[in-house]
PDB file of N, CA and C in Angstrom:
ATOM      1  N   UNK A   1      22.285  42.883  26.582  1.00  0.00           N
ATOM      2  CA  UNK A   1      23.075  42.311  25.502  1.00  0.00           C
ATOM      3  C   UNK A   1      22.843  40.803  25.450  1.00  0.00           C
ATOM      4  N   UNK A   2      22.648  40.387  24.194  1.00  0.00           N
ATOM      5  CA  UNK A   2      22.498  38.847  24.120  1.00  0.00           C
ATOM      6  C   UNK A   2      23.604  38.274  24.048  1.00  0.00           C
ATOM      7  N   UNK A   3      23.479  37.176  24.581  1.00  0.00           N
ATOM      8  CA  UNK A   3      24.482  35.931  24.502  1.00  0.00           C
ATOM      9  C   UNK A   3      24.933  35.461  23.399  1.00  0.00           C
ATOM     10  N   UNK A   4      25.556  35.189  23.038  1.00  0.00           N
ATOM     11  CA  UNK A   4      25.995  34.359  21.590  1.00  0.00           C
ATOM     12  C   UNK A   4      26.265  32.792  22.185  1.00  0.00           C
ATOM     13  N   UNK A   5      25.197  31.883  21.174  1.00  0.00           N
ATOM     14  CA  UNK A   5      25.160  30.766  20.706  1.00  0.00           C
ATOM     15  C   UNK A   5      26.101  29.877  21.716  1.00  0.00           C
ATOM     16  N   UNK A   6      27.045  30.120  21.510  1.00  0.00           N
ATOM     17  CA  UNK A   6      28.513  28.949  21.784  1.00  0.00           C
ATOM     18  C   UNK A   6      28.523  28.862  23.364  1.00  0.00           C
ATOM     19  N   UNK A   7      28.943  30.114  23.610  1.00  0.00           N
ATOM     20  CA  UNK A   7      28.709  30.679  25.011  1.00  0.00           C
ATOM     21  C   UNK A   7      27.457  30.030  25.754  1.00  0.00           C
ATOM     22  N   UNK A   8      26.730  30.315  25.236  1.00  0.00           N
ATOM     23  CA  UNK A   8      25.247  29.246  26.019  1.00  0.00           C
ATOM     24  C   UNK A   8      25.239  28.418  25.995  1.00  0.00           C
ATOM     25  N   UNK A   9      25.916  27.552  25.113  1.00  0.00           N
ATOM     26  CA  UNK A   9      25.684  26.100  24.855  1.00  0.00           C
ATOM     27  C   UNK A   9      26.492  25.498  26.294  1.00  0.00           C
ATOM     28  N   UNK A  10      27.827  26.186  26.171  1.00  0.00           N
ATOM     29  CA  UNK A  10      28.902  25.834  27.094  1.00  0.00           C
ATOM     30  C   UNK A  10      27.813  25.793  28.360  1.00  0.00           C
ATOM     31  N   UNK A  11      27.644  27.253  28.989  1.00  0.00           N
ATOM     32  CA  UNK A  11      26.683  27.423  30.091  1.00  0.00           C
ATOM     33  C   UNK A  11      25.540  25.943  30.244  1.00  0.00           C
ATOM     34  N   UNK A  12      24.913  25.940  29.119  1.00  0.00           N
ATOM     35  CA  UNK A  12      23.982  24.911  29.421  1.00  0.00           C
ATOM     36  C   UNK A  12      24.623  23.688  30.040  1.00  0.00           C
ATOM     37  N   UNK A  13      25.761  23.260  29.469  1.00  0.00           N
ATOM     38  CA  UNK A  13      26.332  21.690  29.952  1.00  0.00           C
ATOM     39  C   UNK A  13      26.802  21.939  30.813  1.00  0.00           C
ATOM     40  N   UNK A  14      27.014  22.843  31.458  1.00  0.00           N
ATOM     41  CA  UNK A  14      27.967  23.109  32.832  1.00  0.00           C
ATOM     42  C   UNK A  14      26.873  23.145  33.683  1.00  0.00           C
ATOM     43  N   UNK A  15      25.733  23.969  33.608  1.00  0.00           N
ATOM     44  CA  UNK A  15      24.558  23.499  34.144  1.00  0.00           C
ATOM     45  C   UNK A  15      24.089  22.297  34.633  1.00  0.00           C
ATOM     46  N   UNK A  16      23.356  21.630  32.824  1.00  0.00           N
ATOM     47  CA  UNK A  16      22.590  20.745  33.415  1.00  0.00           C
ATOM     48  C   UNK A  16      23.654  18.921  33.362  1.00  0.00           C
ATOM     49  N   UNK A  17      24.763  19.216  32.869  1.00  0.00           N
ATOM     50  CA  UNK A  17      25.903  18.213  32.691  1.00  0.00           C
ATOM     51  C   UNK A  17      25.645  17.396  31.288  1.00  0.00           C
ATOM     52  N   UNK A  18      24.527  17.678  30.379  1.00  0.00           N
ATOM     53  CA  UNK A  18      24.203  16.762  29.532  1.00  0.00           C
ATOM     54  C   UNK A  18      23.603  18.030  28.403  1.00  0.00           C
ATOM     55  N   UNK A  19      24.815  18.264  26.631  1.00  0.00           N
ATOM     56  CA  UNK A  19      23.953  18.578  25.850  1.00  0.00           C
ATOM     57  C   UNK A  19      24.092  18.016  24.713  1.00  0.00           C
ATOM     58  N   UNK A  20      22.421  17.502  23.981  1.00  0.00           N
ATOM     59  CA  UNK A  20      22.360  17.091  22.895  1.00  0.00           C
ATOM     60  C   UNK A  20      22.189  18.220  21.591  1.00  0.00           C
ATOM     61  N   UNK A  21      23.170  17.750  20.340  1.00  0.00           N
ATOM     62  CA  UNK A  21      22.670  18.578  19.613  1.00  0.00           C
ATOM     63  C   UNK A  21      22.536  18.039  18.245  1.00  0.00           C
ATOM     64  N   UNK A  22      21.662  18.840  17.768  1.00  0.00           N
ATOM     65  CA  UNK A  22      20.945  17.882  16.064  1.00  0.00           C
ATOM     66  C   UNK A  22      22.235  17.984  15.538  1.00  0.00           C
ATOM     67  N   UNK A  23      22.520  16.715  14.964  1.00  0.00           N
ATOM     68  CA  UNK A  23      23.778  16.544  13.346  1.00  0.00           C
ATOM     69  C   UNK A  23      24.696  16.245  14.357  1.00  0.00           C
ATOM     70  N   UNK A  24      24.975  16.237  15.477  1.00  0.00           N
ATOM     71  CA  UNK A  24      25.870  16.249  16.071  1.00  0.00           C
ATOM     72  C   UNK A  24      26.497  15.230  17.402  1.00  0.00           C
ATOM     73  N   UNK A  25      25.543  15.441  18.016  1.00  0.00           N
ATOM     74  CA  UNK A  25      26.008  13.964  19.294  1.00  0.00           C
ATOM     75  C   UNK A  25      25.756  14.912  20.823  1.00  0.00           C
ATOM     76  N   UNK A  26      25.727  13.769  21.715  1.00  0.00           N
ATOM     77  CA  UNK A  26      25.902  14.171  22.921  1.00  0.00           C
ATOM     78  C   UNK A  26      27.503  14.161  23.759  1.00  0.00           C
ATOM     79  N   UNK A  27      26.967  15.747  24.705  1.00  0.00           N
ATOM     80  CA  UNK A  27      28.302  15.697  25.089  1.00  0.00           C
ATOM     81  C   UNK A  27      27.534  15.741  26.877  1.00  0.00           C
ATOM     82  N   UNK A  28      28.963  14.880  27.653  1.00  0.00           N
ATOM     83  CA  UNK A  28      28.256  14.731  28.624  1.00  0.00           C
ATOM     84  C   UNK A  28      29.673  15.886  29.664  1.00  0.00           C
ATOM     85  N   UNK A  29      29.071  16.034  30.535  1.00  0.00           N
ATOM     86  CA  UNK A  29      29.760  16.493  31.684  1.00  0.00           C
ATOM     87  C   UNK A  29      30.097  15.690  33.188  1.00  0.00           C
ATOM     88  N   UNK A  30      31.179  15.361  33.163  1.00  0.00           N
ATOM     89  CA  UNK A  30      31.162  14.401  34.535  1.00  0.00           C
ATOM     90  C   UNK A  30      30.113  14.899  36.101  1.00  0.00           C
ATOM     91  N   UNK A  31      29.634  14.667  36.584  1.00  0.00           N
ATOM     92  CA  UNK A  31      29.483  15.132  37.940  1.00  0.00           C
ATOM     93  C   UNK A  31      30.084  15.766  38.963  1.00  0.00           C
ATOM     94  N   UNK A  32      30.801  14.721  38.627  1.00  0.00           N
ATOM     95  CA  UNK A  32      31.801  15.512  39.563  1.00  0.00           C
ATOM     96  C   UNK A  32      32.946  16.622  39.589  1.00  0.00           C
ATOM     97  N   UNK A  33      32.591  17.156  37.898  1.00  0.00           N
ATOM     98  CA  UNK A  33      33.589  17.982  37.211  1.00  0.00           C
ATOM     99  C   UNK A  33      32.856  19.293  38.622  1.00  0.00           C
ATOM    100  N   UNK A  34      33.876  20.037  38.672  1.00  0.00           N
ATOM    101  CA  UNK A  34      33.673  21.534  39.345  1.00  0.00           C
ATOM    102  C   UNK A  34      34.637  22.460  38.863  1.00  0.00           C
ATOM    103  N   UNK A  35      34.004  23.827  38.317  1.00  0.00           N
ATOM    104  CA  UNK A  35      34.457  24.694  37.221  1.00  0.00           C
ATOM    105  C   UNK A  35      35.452  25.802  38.303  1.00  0.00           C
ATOM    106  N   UNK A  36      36.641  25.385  37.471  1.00  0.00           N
ATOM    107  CA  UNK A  36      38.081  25.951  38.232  1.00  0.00           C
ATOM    108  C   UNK A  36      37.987  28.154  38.085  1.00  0.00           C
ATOM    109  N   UNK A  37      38.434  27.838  38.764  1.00  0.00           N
ATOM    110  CA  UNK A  37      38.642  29.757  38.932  1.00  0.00           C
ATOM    111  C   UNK A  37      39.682  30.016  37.675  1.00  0.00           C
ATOM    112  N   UNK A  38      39.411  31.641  37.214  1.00  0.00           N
ATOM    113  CA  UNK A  38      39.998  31.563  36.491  1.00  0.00           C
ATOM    114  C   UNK A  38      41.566  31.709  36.641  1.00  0.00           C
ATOM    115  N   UNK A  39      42.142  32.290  37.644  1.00  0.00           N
ATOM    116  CA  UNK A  39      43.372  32.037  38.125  1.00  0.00           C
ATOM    117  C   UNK A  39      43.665  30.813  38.706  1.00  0.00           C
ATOM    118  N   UNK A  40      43.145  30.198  38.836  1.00  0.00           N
ATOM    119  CA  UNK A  40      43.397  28.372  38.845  1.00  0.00           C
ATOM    120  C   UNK A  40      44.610  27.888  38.479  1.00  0.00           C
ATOM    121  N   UNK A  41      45.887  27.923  37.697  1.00  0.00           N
ATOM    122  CA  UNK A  41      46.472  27.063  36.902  1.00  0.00           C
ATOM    123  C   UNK A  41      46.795  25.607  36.809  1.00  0.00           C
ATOM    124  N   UNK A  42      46.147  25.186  38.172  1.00  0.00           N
ATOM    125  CA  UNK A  42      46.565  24.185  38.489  1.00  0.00           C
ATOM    126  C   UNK A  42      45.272  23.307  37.789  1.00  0.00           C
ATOM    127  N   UNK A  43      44.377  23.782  38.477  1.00  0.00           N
ATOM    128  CA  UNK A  43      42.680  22.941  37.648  1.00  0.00           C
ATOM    129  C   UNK A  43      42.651  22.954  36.317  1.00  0.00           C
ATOM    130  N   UNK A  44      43.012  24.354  35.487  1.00  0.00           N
ATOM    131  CA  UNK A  44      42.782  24.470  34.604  1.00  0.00           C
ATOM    132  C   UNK A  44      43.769  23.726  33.335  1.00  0.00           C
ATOM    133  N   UNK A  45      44.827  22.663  34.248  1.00  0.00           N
ATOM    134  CA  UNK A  45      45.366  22.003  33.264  1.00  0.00           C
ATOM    135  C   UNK A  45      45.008  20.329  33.347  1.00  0.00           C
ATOM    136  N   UNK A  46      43.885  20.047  34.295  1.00  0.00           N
ATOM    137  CA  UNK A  46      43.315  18.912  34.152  1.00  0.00           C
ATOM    138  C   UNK A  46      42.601  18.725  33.323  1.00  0.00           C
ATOM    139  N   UNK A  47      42.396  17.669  32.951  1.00  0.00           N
ATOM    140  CA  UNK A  47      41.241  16.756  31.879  1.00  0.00           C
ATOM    141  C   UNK A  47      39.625  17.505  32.081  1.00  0.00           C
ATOM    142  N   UNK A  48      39.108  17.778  31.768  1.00  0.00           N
ATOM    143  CA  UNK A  48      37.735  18.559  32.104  1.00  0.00           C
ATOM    144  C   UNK A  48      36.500  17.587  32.323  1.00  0.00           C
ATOM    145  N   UNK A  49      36.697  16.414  32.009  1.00  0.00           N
ATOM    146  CA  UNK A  49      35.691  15.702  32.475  1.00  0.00           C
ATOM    147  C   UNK A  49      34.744  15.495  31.146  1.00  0.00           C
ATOM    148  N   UNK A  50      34.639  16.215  30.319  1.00  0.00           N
ATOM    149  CA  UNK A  50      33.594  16.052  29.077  1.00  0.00           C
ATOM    150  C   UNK A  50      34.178  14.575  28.571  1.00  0.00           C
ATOM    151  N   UNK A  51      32.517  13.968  27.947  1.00  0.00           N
ATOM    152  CA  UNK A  51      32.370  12.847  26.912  1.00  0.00           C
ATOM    153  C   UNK A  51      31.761  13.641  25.592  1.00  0.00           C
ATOM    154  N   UNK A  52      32.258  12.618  24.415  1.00  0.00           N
ATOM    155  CA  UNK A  52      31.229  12.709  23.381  1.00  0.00           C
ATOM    156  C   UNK A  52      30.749  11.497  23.173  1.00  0.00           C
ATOM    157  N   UNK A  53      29.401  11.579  22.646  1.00  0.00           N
ATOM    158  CA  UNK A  53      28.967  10.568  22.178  1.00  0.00           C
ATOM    159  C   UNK A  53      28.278  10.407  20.732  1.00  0.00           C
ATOM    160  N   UNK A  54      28.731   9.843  19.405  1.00  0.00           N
ATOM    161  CA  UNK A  54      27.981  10.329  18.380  1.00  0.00           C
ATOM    162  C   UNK A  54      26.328   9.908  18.339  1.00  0.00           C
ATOM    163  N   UNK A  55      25.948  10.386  17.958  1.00  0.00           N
ATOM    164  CA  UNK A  55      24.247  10.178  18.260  1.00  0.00           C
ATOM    165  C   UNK A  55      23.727  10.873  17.290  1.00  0.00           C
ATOM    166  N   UNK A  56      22.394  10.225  16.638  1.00  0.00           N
ATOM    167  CA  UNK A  56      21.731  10.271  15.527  1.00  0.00           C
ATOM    168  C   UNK A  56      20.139  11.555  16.617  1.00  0.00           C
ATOM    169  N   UNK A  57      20.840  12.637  16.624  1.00  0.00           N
ATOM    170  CA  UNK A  57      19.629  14.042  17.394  1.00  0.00           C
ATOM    171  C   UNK A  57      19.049  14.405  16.437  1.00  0.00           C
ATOM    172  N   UNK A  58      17.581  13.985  16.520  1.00  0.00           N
ATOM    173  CA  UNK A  58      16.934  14.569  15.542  1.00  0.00           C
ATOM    174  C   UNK A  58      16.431  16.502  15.541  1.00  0.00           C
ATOM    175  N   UNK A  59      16.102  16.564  17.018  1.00  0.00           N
ATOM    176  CA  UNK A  59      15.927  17.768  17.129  1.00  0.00           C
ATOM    177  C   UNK A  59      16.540  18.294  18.653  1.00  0.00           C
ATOM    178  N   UNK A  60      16.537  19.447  19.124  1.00  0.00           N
ATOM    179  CA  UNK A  60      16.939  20.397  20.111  1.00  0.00           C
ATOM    180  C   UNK A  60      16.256  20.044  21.280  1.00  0.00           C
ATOM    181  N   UNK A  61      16.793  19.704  22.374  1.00  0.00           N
ATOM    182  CA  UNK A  61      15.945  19.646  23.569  1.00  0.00           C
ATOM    183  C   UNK A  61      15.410  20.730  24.055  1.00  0.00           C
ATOM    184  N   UNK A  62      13.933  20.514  24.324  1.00  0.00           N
ATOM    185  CA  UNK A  62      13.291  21.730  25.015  1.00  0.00           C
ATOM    186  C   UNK A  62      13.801  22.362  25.411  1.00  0.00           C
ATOM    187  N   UNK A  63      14.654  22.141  26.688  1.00  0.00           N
ATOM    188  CA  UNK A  63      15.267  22.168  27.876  1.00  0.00           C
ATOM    189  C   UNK A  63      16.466  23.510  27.473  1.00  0.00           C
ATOM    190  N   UNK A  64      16.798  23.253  26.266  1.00  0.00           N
ATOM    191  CA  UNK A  64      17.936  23.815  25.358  1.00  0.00           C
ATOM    192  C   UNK A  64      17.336  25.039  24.873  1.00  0.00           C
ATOM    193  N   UNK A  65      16.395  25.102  24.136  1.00  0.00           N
ATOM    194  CA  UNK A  65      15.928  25.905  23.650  1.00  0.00           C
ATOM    195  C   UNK A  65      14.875  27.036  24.301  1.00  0.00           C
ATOM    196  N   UNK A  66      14.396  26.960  25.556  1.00  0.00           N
ATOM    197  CA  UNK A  66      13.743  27.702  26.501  1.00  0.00           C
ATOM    198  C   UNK A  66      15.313  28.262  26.609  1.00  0.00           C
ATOM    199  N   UNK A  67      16.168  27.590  27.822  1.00  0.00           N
ATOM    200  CA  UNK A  67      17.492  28.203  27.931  1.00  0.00           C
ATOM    201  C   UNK A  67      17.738  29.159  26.863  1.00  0.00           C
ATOM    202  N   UNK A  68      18.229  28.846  25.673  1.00  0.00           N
ATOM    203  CA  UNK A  68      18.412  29.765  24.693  1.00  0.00           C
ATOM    204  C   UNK A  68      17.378  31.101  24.812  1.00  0.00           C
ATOM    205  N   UNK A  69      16.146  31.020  24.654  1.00  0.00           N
ATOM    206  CA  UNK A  69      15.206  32.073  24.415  1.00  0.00           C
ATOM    207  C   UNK A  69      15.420  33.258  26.005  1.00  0.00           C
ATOM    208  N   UNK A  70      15.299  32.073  27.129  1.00  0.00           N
ATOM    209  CA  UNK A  70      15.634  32.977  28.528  1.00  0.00           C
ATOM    210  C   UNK A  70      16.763  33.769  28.392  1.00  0.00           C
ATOM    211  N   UNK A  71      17.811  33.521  27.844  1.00  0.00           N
ATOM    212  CA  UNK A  71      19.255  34.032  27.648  1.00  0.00           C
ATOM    213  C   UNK A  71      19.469  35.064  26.289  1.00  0.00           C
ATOM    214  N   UNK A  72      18.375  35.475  25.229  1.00  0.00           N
ATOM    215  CA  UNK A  72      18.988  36.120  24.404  1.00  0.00           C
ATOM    216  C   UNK A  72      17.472  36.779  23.866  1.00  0.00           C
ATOM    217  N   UNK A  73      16.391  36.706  24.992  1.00  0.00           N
ATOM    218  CA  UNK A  73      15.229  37.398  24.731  1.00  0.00           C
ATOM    219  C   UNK A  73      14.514  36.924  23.226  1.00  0.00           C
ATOM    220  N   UNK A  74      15.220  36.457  22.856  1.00  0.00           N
ATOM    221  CA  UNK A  74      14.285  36.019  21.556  1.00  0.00           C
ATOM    222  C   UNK A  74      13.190  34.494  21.517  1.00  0.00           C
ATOM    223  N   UNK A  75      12.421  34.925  20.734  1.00  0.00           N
ATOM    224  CA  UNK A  75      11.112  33.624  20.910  1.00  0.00           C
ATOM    225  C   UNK A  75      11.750  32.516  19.904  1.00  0.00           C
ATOM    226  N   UNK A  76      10.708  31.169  20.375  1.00  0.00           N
ATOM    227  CA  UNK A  76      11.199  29.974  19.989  1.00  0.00           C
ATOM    228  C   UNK A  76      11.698  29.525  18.483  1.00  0.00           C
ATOM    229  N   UNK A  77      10.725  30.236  17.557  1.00  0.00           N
ATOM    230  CA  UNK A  77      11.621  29.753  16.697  1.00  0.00           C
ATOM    231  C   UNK A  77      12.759  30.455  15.983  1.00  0.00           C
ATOM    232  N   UNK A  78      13.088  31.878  16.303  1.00  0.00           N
ATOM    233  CA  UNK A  78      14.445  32.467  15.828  1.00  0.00           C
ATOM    234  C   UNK A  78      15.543  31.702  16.628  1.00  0.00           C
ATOM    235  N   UNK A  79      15.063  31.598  18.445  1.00  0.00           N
ATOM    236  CA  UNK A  79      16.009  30.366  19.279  1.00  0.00           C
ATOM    237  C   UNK A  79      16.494  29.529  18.383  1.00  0.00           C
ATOM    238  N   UNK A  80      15.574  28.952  17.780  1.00  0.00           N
ATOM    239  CA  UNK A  80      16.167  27.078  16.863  1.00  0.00           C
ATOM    240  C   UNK A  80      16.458  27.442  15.610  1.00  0.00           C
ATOM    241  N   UNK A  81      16.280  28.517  15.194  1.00  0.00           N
ATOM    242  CA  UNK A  81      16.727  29.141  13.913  1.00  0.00           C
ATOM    243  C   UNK A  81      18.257  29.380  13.871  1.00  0.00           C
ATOM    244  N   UNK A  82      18.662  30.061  15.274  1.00  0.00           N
ATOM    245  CA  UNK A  82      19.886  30.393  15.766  1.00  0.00           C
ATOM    246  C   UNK A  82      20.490  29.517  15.836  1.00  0.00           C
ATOM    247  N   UNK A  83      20.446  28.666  16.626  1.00  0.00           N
ATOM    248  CA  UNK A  83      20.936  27.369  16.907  1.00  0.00           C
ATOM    249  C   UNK A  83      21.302  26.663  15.881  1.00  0.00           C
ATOM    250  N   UNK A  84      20.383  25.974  14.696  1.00  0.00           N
ATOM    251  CA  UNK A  84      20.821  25.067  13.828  1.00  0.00           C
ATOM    252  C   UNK A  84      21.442  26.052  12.645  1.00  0.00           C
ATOM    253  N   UNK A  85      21.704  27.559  12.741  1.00  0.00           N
ATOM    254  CA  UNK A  85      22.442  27.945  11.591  1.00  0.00           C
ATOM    255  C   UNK A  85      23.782  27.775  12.107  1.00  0.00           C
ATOM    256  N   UNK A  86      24.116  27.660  13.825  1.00  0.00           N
ATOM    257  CA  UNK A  86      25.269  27.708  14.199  1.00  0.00           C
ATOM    258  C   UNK A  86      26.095  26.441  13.932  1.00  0.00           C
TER     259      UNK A  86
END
């Protein structure tokens, strides 16, 4: 079963702490953020650590779009097809 879009995106920044996206801006992930359990209540009512930043992205980072294709079996350009209809 493939992933949907949103869901990966999330995954990716929790990953690699940094995602850019076209029309849109960068969002950063602190370092030192560490992803709370889901019975957590206590973590899960802290600040999460994300930045935005508005930023003029012209296109999809590689980095983004391999991710995408590894995660939903599809080749590169339905990946960025997917992506910028989302």
């Amino acid at each position: 079963m493939a992933l949907k879009i949103p869901l990966l995106l999330v995954q990716f920044l929790y990953k690699d702490k940094r995602l850019a996206l076209p029309g849109i801006g960068i969002f950063t992930l602190d370092k030192s953020f560490v992803l709370p359990e889901a019975n957590d209540h206590a973590l899960l009512s802290l600040p999460n650590g994300v930045q935005f930043q508005n930023a003029n992205i012209v296109a999809a980072d590689k980095e983004l779009i391999t991710y995408i294709c590894e995660n939903t079996g599809k080749i590169r350009p339905l990946a960025i097809s997917d992506l910028e209809s989302y």
